[in-house]
C-alpha atoms as a PDB file:
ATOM      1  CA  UNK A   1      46.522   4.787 -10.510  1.00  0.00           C
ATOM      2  CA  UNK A   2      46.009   7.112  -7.420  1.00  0.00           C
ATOM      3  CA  UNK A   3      47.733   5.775  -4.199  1.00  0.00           C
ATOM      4  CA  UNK A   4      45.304   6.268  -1.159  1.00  0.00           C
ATOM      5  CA  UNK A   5      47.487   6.822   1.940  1.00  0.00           C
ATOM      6  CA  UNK A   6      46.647   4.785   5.672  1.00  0.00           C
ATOM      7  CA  UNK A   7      45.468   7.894   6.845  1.00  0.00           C
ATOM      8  CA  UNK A   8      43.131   8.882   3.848  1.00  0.00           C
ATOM      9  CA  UNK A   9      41.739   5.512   3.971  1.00  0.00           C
ATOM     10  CA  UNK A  10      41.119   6.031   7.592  1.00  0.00           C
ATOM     11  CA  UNK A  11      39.521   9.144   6.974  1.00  0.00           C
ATOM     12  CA  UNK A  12      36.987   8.125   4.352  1.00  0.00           C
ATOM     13  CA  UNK A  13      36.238   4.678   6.200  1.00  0.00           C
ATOM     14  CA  UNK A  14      35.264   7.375   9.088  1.00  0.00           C
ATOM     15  CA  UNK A  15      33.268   9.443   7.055  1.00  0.00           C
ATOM     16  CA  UNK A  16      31.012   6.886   5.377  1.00  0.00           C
ATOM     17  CA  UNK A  17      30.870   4.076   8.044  1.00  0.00           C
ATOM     18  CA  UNK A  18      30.799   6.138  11.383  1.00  0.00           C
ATOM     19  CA  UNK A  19      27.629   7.955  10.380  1.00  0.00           C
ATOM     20  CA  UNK A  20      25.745   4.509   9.657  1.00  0.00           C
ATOM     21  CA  UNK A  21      27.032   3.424  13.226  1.00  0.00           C
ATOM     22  CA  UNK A  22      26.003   6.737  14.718  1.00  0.00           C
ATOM     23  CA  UNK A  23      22.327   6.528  13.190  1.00  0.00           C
ATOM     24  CA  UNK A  24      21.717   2.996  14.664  1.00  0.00           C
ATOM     25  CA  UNK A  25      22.530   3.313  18.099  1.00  0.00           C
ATOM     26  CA  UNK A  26      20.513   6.572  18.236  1.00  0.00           C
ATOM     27  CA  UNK A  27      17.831   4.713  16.665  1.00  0.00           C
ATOM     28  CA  UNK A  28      17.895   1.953  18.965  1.00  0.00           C
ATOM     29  CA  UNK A  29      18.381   4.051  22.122  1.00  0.00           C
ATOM     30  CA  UNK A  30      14.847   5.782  21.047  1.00  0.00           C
ATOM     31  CA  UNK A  31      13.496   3.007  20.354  1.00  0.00           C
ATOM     32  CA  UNK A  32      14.072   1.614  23.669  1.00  0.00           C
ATOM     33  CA  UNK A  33      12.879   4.900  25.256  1.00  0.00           C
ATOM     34  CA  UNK A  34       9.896   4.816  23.066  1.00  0.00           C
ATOM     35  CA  UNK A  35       9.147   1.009  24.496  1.00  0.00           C
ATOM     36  CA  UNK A  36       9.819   2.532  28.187  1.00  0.00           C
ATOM     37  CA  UNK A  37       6.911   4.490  27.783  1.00  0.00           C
ATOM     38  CA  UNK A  38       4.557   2.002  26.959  1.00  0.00           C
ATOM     39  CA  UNK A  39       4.945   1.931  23.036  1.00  0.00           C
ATOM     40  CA  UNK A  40       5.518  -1.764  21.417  1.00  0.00           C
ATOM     41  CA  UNK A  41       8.201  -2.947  19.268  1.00  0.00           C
ATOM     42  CA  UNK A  42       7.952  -0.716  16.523  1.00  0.00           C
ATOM     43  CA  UNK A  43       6.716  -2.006  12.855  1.00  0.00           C
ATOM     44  CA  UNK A  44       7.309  -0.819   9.307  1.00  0.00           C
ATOM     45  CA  UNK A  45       4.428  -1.339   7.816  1.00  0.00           C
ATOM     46  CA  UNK A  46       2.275   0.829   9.949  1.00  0.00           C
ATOM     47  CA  UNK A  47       5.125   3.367   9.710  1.00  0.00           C
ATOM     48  CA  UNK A  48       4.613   3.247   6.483  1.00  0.00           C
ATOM     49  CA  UNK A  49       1.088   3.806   6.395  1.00  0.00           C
ATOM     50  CA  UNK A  50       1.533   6.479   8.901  1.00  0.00           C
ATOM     51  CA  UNK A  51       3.790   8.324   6.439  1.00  0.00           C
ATOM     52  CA  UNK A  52       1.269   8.070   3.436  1.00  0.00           C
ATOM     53  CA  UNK A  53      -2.166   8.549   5.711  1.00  0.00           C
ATOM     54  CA  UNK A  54      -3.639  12.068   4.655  1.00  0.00           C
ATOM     55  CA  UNK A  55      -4.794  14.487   7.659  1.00  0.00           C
ATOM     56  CA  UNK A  56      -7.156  16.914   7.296  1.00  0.00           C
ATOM     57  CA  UNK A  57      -5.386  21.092   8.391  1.00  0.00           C
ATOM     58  CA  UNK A  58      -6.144  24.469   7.861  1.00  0.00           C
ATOM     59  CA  UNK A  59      -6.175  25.941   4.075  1.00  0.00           C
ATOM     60  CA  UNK A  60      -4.506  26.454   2.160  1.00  0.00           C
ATOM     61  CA  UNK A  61      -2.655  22.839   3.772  1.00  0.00           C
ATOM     62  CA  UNK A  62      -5.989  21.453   3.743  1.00  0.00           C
ATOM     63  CA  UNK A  63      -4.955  18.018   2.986  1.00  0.00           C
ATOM     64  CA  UNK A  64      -1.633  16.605   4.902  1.00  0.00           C
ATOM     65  CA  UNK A  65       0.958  13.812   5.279  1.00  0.00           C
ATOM     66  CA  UNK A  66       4.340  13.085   5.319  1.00  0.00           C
ATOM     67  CA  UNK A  67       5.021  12.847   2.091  1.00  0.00           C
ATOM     68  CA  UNK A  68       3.365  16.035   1.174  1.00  0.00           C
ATOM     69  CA  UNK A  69       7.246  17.334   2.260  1.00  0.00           C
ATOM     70  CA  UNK A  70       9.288  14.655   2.524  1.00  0.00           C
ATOM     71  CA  UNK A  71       7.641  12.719  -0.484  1.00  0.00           C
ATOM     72  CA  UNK A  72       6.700   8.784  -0.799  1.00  0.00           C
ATOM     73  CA  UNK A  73      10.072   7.595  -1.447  1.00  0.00           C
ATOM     74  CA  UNK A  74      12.137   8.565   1.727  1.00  0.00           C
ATOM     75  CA  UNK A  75      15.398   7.920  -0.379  1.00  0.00           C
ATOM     76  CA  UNK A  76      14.479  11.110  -2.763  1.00  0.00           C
ATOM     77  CA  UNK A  77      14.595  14.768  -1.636  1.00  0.00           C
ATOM     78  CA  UNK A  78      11.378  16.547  -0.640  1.00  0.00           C
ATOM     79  CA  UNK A  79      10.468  20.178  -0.562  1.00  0.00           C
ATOM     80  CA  UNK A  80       8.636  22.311   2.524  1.00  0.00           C
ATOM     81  CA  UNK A  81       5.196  22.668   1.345  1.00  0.00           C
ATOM     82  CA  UNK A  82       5.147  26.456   2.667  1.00  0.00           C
ATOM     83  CA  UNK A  83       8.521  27.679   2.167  1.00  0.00           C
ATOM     84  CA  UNK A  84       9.947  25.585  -0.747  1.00  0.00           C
ATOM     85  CA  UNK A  85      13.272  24.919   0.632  1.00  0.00           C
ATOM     86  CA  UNK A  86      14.472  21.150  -0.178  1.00  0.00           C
ATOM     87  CA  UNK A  87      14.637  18.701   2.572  1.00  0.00           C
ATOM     88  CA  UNK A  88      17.155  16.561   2.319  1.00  0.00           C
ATOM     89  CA  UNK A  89      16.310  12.331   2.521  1.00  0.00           C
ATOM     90  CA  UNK A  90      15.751  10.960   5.158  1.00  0.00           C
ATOM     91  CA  UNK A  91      16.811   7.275   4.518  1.00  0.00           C
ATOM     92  CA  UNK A  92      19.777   6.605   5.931  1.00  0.00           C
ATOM     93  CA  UNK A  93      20.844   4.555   3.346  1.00  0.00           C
ATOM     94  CA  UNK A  94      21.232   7.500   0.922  1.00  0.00           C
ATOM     95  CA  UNK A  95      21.401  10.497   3.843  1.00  0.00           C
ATOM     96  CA  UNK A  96      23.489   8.686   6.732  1.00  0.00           C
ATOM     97  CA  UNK A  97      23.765  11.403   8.956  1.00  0.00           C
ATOM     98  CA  UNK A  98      19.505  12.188   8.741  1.00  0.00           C
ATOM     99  CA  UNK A  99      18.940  10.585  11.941  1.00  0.00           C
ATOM    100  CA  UNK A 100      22.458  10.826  13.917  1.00  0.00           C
ATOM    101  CA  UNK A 101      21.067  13.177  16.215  1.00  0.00           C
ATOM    102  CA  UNK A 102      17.983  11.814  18.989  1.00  0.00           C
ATOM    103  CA  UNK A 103      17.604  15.629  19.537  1.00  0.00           C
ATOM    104  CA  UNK A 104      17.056  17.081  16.163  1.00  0.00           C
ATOM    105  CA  UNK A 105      14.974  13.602  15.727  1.00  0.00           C
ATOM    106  CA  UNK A 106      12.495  14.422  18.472  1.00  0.00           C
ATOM    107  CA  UNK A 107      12.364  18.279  17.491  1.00  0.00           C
ATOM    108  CA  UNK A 108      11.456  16.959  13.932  1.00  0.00           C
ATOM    109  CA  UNK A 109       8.633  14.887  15.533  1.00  0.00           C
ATOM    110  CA  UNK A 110       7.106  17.315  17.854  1.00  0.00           C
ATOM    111  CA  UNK A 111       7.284  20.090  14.840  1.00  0.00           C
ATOM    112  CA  UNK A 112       5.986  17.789  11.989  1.00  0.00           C
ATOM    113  CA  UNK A 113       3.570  15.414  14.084  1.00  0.00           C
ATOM    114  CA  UNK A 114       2.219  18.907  15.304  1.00  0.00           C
ATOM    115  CA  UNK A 115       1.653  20.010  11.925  1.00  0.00           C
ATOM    116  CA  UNK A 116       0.841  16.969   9.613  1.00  0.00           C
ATOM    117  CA  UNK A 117      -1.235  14.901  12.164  1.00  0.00           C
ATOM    118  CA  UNK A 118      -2.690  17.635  14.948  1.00  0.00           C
ATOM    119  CA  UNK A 119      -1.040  16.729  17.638  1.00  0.00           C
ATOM    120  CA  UNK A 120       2.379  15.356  18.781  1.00  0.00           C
ATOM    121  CA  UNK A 121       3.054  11.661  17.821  1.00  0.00           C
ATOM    122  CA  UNK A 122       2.649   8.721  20.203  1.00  0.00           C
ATOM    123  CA  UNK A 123       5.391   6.510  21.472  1.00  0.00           C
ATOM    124  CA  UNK A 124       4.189   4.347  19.169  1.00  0.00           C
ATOM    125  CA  UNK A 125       3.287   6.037  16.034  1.00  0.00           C
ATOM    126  CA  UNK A 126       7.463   7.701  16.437  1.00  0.00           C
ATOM    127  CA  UNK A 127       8.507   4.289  16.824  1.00  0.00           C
ATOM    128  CA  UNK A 128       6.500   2.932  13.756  1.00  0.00           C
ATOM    129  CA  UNK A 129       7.895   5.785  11.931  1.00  0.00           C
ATOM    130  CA  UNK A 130      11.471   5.066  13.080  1.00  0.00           C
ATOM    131  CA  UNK A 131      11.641   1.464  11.983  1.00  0.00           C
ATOM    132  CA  UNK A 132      10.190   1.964   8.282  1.00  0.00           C
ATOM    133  CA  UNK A 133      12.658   5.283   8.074  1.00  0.00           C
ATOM    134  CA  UNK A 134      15.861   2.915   9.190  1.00  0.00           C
ATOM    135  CA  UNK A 135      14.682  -0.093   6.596  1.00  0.00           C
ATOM    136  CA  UNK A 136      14.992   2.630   3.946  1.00  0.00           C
END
């Protein structure tokens, strides 16, 4: 039998539930930001199809989306078209600390919105996003 001391428990209760805390209030303080400039309540469905609509690029990316990186299923790894590297989920169910930070968040939107869609993502479109990524 292992013995867990107060202090261990403490730590991994911190570890695994503080994350999942973390991610919802900086989801919800977008979200709210998102709403302030003009954007409705944001919906999972169209998120969804957002993810999954093809773009037309430049070759050899001729043919974009979201899941051409990330992949359909948010919960399972994805891999940069152009360099290869893995990208780690970005469900927080399975990757808690994937959308912790509103900073990195918005970088990853202008970036990837930039790239997959043309131009940088609407209020909206970020919050439509944002609600289908936290039902993951």
């Amino acid at each position: 039998m292992i013995k867990i001391k107060p202090y261990m428990a403490v730590s991994i209760f911190s570890l695994i539930v503080l994350p999942v805390f973390a991610a919802e209030n900086t989801i919800d303080n977008l979200l709210q930001e998102y709403q302030a400039a003009g954007a409705a309540q944001g919906n999972a469905q169209r998120g969804e199809v957002l993810w999954n609509k093809t773009f037309n690029g430049n070759k050899p990316y001729a043919q974009r989306s979201c899941k051409t990186c990330h992949s359909s299923n948010v919960k399972n790894h994805g891999k940069h078209i152009r360099t290869g590297k893995t990208i780690k989920p970005l469900a927080p169910s399975v990757n808690p600390t994937s959308l912790v930070k509103s900073k990195n968040i918005e970088k990853w939107f202008k970036r990837n919105c930039k790239w997959t869609i043309g131009k940088e993502c609407s209020a909206q479109q970020k919050a439509d996003i944002l609600i289908f990524l936290k039902q993951q």
